[in-house]
Protein backbone atom coordinates (compact mmCIF):
# COMPACT_ATOMS: atom_id res chain seq x y z
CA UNK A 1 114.57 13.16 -98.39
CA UNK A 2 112.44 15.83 -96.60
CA UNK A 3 110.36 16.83 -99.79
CA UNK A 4 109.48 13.45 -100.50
CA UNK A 5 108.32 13.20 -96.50
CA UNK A 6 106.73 16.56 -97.15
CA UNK A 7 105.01 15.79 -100.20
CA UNK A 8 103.87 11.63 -98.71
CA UNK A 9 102.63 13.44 -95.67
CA UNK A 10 102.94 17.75 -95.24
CA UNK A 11 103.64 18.89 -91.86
CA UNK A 12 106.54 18.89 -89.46
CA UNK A 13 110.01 17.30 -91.55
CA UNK A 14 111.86 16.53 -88.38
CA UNK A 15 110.77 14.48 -85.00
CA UNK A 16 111.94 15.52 -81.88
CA UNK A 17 111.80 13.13 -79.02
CA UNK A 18 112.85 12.72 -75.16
CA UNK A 19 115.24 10.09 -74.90
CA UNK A 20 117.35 9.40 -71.90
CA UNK A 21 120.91 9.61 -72.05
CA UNK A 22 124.64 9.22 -69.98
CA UNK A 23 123.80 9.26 -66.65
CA UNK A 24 119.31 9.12 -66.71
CA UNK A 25 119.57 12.68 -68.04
CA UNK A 26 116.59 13.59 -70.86
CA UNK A 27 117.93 15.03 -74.07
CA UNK A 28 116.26 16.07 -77.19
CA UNK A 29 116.88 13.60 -79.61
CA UNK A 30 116.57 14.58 -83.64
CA UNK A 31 115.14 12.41 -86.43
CA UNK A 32 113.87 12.48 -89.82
CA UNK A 33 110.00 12.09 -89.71
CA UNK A 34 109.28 8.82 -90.93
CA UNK A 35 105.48 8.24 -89.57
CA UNK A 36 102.49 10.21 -90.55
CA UNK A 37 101.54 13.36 -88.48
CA UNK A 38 100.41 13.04 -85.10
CA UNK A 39 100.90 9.25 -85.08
CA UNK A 40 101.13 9.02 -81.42
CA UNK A 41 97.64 10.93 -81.12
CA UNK A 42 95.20 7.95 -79.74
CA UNK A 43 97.65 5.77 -78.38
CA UNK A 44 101.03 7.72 -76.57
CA UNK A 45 104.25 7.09 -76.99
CA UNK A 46 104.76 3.20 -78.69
CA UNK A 47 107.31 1.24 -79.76
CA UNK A 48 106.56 0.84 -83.81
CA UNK A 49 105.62 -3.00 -85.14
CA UNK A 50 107.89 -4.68 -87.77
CA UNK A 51 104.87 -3.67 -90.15
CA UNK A 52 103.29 -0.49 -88.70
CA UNK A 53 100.57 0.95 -90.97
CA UNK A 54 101.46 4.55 -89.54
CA UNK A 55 104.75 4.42 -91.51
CA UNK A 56 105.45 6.56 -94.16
CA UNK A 57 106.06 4.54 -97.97
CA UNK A 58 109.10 7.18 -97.89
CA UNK A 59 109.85 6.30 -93.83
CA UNK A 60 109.83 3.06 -94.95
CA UNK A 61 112.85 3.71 -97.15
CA UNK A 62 114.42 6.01 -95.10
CA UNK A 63 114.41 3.48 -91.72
CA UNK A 64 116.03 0.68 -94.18
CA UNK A 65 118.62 2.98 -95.26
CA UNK A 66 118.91 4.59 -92.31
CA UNK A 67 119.30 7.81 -93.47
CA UNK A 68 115.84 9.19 -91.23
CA UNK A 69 119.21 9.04 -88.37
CA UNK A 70 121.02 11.38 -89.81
CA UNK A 71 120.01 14.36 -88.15
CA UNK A 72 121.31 13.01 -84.46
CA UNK A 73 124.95 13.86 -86.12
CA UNK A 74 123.43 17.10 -84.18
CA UNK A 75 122.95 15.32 -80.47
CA UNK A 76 127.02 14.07 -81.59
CA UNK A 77 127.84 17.61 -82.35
CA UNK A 78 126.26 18.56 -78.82
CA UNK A 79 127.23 15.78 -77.18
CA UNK A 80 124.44 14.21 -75.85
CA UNK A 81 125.13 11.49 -77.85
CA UNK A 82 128.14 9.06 -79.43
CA UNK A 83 128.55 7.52 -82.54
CA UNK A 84 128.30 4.31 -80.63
CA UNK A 85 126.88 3.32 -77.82
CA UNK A 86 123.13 1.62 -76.31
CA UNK A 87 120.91 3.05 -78.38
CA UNK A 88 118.84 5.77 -76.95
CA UNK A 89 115.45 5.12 -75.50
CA UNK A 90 112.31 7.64 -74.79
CA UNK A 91 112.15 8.95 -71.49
CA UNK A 92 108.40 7.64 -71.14
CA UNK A 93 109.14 4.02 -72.07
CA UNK A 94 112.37 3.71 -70.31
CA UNK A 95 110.56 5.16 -67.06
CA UNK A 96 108.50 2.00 -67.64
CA UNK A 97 110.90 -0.23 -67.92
CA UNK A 98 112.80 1.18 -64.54
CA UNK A 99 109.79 -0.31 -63.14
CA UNK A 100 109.85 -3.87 -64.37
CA UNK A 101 113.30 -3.94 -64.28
CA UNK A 102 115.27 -1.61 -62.28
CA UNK A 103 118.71 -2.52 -63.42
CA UNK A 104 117.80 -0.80 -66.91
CA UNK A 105 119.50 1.85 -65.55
CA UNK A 106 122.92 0.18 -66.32
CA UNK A 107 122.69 0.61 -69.72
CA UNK A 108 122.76 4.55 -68.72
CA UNK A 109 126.44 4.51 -67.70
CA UNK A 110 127.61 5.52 -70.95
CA UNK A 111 126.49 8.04 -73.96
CA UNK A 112 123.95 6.43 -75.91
CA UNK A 113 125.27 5.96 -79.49
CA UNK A 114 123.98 6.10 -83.08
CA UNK A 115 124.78 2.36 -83.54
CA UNK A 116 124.39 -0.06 -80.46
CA UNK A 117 125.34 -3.74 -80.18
CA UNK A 118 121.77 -4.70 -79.32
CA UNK A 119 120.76 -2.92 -82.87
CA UNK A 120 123.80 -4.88 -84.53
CA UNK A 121 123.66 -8.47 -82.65
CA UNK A 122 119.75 -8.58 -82.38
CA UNK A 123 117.41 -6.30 -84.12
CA UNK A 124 115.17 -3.20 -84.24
CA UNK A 125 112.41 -5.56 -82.22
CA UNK A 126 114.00 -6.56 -79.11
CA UNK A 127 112.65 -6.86 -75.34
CA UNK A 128 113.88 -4.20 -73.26
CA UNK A 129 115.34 -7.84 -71.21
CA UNK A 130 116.96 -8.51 -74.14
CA UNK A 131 118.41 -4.86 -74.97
CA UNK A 132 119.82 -4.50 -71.44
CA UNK A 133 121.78 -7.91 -72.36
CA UNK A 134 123.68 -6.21 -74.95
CA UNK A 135 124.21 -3.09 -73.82
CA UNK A 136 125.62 -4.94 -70.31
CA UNK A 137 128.03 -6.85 -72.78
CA UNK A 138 128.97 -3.27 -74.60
CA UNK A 139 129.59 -1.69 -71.30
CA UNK A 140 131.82 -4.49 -70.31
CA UNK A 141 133.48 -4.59 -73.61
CA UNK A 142 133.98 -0.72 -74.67
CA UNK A 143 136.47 0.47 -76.06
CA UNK A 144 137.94 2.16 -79.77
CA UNK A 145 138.61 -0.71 -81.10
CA UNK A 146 135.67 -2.60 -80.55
CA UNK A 147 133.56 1.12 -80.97
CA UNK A 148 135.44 1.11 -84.90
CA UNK A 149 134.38 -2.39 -85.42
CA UNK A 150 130.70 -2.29 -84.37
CA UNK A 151 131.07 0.91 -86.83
CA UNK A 152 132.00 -0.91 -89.47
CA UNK A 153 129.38 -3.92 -88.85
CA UNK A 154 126.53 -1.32 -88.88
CA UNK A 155 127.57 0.20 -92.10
CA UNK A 156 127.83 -3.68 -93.69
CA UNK A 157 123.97 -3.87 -92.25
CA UNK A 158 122.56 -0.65 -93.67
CA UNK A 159 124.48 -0.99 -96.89
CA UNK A 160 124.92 -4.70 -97.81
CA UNK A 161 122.89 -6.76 -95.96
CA UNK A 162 119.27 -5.57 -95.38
CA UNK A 163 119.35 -5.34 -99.52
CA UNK A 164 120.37 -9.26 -99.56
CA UNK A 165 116.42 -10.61 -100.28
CA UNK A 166 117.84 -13.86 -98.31
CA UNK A 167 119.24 -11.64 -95.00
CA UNK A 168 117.63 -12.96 -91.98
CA UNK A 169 118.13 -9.95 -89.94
CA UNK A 170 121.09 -10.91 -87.92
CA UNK A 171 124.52 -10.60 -88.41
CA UNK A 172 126.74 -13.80 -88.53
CA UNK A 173 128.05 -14.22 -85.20
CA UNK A 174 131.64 -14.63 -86.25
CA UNK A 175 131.05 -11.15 -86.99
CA UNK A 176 131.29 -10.23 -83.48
CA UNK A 177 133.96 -11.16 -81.23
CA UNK A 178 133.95 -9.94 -77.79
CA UNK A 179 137.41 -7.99 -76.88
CA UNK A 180 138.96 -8.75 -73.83
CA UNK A 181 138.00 -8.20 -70.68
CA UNK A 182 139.44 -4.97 -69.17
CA UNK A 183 141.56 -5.64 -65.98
CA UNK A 184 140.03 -3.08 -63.38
């Protein structure tokens, strides 16, 4: 995977980048480079378009397959991160979203995970309205059992269904049944 990144595009294999994590604190966050070099240069950190010209033939392969995450099996191994949980934003866009919507912080009350409900319900391209709607609902709904089942539905979606030509890119919603509620 990293020579055919390094041979696309030579330079740096891995990205490093600020997310925020359990609790608003900033961690280091590893990834496979999927974008050529200094993508970010003119424009600052950005959220990538369902058909950004700044990604790699290779990162194109790698995001669909998923395997340009592997590397944050380190931020597990650290724990700055969970198998599942919201997904982890950058620090710089998630400071701008504190000030649209200040109750983004919520989704902060847990690790952020590797797989997140908003990933697995919605898609790669959601609002950050829309994000905080899911990760309120995983929040509420946490738990092993639903954690091993929102497992499961990711690996269905990075092995089965983004290869079905007629995949829509959401997951039947039968797919997903909220747990109980928790009794405080």
């Amino acid at each position: 995977m990293c020579l055919a990144v390094w041979l696309e595009d030579p330079g740096p294999l891995f990205f490093v980048k600020n997310s925020v994590g359990r609790g608003g604190r900033n961690f280091r966050q590893w990834k496979i480079r999927t974008m050529v070099r200094s993508a970010e240069e003119g424009t600052g950190p950005v959220l990538a378009r369902e058909s950004d010209e700044r990604v790699l033939r290779t990162g194109r392969w790698l995001r669909r397959t998923a395997l340009d995450e592997l590397p944050q099996l380190l931020n597990i191994l650290q724990g700055s991160m969970s198998f599942v949980g919201p997904r982890p934003q950058r620090t710089v866009l998630v400071d701008q979203y504190l000030q649209a919507i200040p109750e983004y912080a919520d989704r902060h009350r847990l690790a952020p995970g590797l797989a997140g409900l908003a990933q697995i319900a919605g898609d790669y391209y959601l609002t950050p309205r829309q994000k905080l709607r899911y990760d309120r609902l995983y929040v509420a709904h946490a738990g092993l059992g639903f954690d091993l089942k929102l497992i499961a539905i990711a690996c269905a979606v990075v092995f089965w269904l983004r290869w079905d030509p007629n995949w829509d890119g959401r997951v039947p919603r039968a797919w997903i049944r909220w747990p109980k509620r928790r009794r405080s």
